[in-house]
N, C-alpha and C. Protein backbone atom coordinates (compact mmCIF):
# COMPACT_ATOMS: atom_id res chain seq x y z
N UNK A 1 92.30 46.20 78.95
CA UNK A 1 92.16 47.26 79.92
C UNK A 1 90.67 47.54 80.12
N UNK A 2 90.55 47.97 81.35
CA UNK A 2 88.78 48.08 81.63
C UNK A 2 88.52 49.38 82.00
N UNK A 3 87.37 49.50 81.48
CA UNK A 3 86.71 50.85 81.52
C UNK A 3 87.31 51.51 82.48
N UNK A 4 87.24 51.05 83.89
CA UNK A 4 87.35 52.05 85.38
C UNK A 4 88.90 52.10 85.01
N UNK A 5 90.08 51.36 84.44
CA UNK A 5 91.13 51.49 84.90
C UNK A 5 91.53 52.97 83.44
N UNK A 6 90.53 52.61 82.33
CA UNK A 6 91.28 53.99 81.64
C UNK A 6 90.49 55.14 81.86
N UNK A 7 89.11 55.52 82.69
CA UNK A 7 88.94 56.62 83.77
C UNK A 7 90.02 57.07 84.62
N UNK A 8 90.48 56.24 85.08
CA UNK A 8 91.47 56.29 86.18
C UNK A 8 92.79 57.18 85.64
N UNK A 9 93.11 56.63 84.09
CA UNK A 9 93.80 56.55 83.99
C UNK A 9 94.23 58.37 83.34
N UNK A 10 92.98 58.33 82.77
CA UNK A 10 92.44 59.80 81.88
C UNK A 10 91.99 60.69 82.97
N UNK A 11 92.05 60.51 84.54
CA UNK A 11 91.56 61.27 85.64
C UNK A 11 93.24 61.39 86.31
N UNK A 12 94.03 60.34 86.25
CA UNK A 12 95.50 60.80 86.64
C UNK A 12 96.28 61.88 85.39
N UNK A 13 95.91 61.60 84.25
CA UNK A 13 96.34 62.86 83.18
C UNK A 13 96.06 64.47 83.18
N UNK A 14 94.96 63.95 83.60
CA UNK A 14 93.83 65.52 83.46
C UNK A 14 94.80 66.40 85.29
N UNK A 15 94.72 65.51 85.77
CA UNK A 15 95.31 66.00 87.11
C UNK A 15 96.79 66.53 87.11
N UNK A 16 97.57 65.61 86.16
CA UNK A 16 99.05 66.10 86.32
C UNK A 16 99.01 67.27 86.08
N UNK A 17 97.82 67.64 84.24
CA UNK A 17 97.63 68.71 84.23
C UNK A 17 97.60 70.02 84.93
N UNK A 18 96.56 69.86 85.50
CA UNK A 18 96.31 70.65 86.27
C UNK A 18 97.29 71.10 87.20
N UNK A 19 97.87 70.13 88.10
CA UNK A 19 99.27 70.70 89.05
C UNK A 19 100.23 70.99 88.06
N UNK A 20 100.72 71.00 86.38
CA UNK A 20 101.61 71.65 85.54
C UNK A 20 100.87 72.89 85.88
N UNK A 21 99.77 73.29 85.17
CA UNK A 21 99.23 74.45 84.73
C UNK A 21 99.38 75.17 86.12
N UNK A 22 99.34 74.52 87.34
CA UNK A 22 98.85 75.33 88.71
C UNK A 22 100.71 75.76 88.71
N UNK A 23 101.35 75.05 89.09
CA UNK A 23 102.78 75.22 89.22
C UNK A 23 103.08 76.85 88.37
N UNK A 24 103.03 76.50 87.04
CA UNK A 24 102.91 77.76 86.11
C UNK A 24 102.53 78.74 86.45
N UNK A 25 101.31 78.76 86.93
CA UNK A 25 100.71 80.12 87.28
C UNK A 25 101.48 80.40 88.62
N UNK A 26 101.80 79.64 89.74
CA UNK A 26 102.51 80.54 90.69
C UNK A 26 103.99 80.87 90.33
N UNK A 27 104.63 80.48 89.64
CA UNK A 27 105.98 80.67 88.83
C UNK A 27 105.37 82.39 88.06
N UNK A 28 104.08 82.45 87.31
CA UNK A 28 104.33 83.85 86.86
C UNK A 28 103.56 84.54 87.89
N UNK A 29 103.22 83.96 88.69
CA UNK A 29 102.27 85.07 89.90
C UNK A 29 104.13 85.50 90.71
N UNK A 30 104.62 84.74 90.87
CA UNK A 30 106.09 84.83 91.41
C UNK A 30 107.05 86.27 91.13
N UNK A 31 106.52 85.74 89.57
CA UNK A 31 107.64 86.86 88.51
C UNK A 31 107.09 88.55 88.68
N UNK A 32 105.52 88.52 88.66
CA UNK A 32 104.85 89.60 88.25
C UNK A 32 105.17 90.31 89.69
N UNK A 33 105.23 89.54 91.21
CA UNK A 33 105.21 89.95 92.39
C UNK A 33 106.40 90.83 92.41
N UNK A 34 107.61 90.18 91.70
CA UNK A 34 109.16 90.73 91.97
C UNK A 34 108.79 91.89 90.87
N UNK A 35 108.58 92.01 89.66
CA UNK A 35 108.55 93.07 89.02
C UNK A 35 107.61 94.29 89.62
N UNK A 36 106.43 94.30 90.02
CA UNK A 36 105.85 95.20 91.00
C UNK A 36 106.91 95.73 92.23
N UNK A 37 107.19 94.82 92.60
CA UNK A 37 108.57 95.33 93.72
C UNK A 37 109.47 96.62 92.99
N UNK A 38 109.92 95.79 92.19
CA UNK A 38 111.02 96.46 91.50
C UNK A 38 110.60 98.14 91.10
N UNK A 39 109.48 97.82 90.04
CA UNK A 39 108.85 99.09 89.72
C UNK A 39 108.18 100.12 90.75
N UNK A 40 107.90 99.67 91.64
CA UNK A 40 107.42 100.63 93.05
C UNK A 40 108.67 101.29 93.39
N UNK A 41 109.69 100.32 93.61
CA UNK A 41 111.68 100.78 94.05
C UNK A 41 111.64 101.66 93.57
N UNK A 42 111.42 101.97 91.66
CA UNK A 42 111.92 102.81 90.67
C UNK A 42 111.07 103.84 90.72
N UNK A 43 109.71 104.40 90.92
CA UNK A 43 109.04 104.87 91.04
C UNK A 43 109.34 106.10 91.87
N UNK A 44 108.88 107.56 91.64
CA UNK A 44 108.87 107.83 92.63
C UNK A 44 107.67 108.48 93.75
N UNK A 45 106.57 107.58 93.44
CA UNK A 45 105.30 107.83 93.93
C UNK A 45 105.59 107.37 95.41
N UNK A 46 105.22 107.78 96.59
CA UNK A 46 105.56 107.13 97.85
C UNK A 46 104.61 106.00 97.76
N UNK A 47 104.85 105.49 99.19
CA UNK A 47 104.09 104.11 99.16
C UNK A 47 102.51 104.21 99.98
N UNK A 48 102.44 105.47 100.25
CA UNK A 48 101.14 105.41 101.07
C UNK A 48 100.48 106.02 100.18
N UNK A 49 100.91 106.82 99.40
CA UNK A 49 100.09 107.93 98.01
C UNK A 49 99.02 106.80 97.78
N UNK A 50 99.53 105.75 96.92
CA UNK A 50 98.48 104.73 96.38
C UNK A 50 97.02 104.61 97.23
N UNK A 51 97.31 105.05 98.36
CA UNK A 51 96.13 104.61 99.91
C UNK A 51 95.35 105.33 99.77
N UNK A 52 94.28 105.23 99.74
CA UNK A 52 92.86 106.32 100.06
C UNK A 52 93.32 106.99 101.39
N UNK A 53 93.97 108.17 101.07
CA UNK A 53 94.07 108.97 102.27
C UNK A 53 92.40 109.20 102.97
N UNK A 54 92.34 109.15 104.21
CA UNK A 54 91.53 109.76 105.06
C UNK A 54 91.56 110.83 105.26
N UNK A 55 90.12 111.78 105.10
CA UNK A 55 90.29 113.33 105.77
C UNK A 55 90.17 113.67 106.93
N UNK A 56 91.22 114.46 107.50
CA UNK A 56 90.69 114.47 109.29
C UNK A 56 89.10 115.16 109.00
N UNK A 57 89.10 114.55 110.02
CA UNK A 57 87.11 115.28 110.50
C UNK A 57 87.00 116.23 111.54
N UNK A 58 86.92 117.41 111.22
CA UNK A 58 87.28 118.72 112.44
C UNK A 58 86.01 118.22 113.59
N UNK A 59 85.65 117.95 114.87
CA UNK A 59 84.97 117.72 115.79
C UNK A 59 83.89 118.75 115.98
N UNK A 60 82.91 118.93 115.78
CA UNK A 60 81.61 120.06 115.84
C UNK A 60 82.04 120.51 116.96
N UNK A 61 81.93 119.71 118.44
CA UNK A 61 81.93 120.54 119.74
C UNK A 61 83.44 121.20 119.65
N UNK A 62 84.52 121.40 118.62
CA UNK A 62 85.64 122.03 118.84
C UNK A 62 86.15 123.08 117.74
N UNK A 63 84.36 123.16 116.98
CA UNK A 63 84.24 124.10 115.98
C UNK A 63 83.35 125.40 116.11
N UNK A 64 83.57 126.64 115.50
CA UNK A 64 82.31 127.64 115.73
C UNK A 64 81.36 127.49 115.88
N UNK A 65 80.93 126.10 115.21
CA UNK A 65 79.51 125.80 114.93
C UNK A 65 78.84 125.66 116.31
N UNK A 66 79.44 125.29 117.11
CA UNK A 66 79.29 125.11 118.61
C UNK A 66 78.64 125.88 119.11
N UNK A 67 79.10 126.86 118.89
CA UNK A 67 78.53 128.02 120.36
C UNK A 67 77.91 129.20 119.50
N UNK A 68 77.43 128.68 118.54
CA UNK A 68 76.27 129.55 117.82
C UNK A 68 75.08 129.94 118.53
N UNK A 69 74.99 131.36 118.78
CA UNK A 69 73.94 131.66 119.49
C UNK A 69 73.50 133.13 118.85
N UNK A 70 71.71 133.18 118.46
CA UNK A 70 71.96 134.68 118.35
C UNK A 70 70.37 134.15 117.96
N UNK A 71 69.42 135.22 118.35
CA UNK A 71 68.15 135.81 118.61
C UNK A 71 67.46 135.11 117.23
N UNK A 72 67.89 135.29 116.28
CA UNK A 72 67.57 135.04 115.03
C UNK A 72 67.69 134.07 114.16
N UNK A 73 67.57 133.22 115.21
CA UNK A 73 68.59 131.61 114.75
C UNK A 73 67.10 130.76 114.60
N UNK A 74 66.99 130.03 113.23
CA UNK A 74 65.90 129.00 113.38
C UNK A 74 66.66 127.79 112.98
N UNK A 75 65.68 126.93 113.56
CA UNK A 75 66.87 125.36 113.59
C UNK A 75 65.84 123.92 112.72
N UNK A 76 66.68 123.87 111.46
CA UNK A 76 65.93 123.07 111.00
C UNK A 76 66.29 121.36 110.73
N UNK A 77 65.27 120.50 111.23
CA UNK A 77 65.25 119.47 111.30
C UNK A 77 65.02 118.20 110.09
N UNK A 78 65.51 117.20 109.46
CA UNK A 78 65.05 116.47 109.16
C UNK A 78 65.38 116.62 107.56
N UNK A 79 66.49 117.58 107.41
CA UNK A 79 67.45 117.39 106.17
C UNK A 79 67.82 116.32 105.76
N UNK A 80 68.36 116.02 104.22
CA UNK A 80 68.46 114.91 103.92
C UNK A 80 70.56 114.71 103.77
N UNK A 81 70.76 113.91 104.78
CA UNK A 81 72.45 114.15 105.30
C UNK A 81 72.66 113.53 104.49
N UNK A 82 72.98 112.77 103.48
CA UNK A 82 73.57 112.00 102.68
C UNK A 82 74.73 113.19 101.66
N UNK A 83 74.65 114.17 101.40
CA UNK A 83 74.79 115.19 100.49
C UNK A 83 75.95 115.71 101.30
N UNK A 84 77.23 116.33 100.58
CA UNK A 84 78.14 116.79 101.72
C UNK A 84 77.95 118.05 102.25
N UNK A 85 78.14 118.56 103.26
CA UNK A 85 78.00 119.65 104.02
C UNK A 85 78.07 120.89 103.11
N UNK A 86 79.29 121.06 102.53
CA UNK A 86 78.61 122.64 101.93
C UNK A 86 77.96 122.29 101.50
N UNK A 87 77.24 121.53 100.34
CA UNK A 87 75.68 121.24 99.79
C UNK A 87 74.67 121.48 100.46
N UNK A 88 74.35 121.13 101.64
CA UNK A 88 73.43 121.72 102.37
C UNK A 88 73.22 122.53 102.81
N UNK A 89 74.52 123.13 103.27
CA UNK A 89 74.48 124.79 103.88
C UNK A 89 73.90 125.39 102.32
N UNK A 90 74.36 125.24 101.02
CA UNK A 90 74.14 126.29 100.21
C UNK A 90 72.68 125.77 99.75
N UNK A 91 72.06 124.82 100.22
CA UNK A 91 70.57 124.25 99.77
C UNK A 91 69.64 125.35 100.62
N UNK A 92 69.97 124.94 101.69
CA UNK A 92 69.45 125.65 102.75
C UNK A 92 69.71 127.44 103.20
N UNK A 93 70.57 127.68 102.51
CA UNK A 93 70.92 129.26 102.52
C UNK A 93 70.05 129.30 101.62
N UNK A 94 69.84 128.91 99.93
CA UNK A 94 69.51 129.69 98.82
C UNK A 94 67.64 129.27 98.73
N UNK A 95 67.16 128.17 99.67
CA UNK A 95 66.08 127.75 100.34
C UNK A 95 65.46 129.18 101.24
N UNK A 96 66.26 129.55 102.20
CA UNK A 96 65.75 130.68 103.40
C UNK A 96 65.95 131.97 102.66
N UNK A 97 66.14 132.28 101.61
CA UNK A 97 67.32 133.67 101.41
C UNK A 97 65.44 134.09 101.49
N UNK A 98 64.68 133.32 100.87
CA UNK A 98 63.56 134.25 100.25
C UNK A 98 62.93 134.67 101.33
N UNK A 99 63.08 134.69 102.88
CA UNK A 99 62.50 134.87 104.08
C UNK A 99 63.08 136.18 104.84
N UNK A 100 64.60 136.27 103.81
CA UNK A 100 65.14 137.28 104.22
C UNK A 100 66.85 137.59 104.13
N UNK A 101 67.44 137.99 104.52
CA UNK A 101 69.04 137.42 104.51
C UNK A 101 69.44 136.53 105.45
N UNK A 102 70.37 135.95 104.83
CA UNK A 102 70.48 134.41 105.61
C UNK A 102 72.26 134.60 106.05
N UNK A 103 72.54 135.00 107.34
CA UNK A 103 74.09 135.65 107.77
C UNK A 103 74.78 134.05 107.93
N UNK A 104 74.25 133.37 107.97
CA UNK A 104 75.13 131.89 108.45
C UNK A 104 74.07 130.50 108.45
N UNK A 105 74.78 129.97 107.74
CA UNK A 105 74.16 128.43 107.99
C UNK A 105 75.42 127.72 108.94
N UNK A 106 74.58 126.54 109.73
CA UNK A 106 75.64 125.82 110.80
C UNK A 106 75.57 124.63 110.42
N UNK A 107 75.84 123.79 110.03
CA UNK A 107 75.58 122.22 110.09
C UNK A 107 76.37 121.40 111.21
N UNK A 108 75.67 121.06 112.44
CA UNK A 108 76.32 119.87 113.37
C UNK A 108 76.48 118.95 112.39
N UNK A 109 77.66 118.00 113.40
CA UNK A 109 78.12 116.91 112.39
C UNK A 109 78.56 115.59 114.11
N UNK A 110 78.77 114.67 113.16
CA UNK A 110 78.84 113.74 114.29
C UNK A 110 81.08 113.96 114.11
N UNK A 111 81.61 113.68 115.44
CA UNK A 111 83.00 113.96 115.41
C UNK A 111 83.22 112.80 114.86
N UNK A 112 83.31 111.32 115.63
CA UNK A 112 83.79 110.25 114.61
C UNK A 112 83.54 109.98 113.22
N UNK A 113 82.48 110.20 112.73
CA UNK A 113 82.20 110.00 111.27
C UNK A 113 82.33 110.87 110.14
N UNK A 114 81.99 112.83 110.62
CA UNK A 114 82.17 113.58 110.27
C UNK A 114 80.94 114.20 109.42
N UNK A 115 79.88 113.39 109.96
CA UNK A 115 78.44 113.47 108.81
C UNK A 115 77.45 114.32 109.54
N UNK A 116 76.46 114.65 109.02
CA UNK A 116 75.86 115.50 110.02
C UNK A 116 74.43 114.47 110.95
C-alpha cells in the first residue's frame, strides 16, 4: 500500500467521522428543540414576555412640553443626551436651583426615538 492511498485512506476515516459526530449533534439539536417546545407548552410565561418589550415614546409635539411658554423661561443648549430624561431634568433643576427657584424643567425629545 502507498503512502497517498493510506492518506486517502485515514482522510476517508477522519470524514465518516465527522458526518457520525455531525449526524449526532443534529439528532440532539433535534431532541433539545422538541423539549424547549414542550417546556414553553408547560410554562406559564406567555410567549412575547421573553421579548424585550418596547416602551411607547409619548411624541414631544403631543406633550405639555410643547407649548411651554412663560416670561421666565431660559433655554439651555448643548446638554449631554445620552443620560435618561429625568436625569437631566433633575441635573439641570438642582444645577439652576442656585439662581433661584426652578418651577419646571422641559426636555424636547425626538418622537421616533424618544431621546432628546
Amino acid at each position: 500500500m502507498e503512502l497517498s492511498e493510506r492518506k486517502e485512506g485515514m482522510y476517508l476515516k477522519k470524514l465518516k467521522k465527522q458526518k457520525k459526530k455531525i449526524a449526532e449533534l443534529r439528532t440532539r439539536l433535534k431532541e433539545m428543540t422538541e423539549l424547549v417546545k414542550k417546556l414553553e407548552k408547560k410554562s406559564d410565561i406567555p410567549e412575547n414576555s421573553l421579548k424585550e418589550e418596547e416602551t411607547s415614546k409619548e411624541c414631544f409635539f403631543e406633550s405639555k412640553d410643547a407649548f411651554m411658554v412663560k416670561w421666565e423661561t431660559i433655554f439651555v443648549l448643548g446638554f449631554n443626551c445620552s443620560f435618561p430624561r429625568d436625569e437631566i431634568k433633575s441635573s439641570l433643576k438642582e444645577h439652576f436651583s442656585s439662581c433661584g427657584p426652578v418651577t419646571g424643567v422641559y426636555i424636547p425629545f425626538h418622537c421616533k426615538t424618544g431621546h432628546p
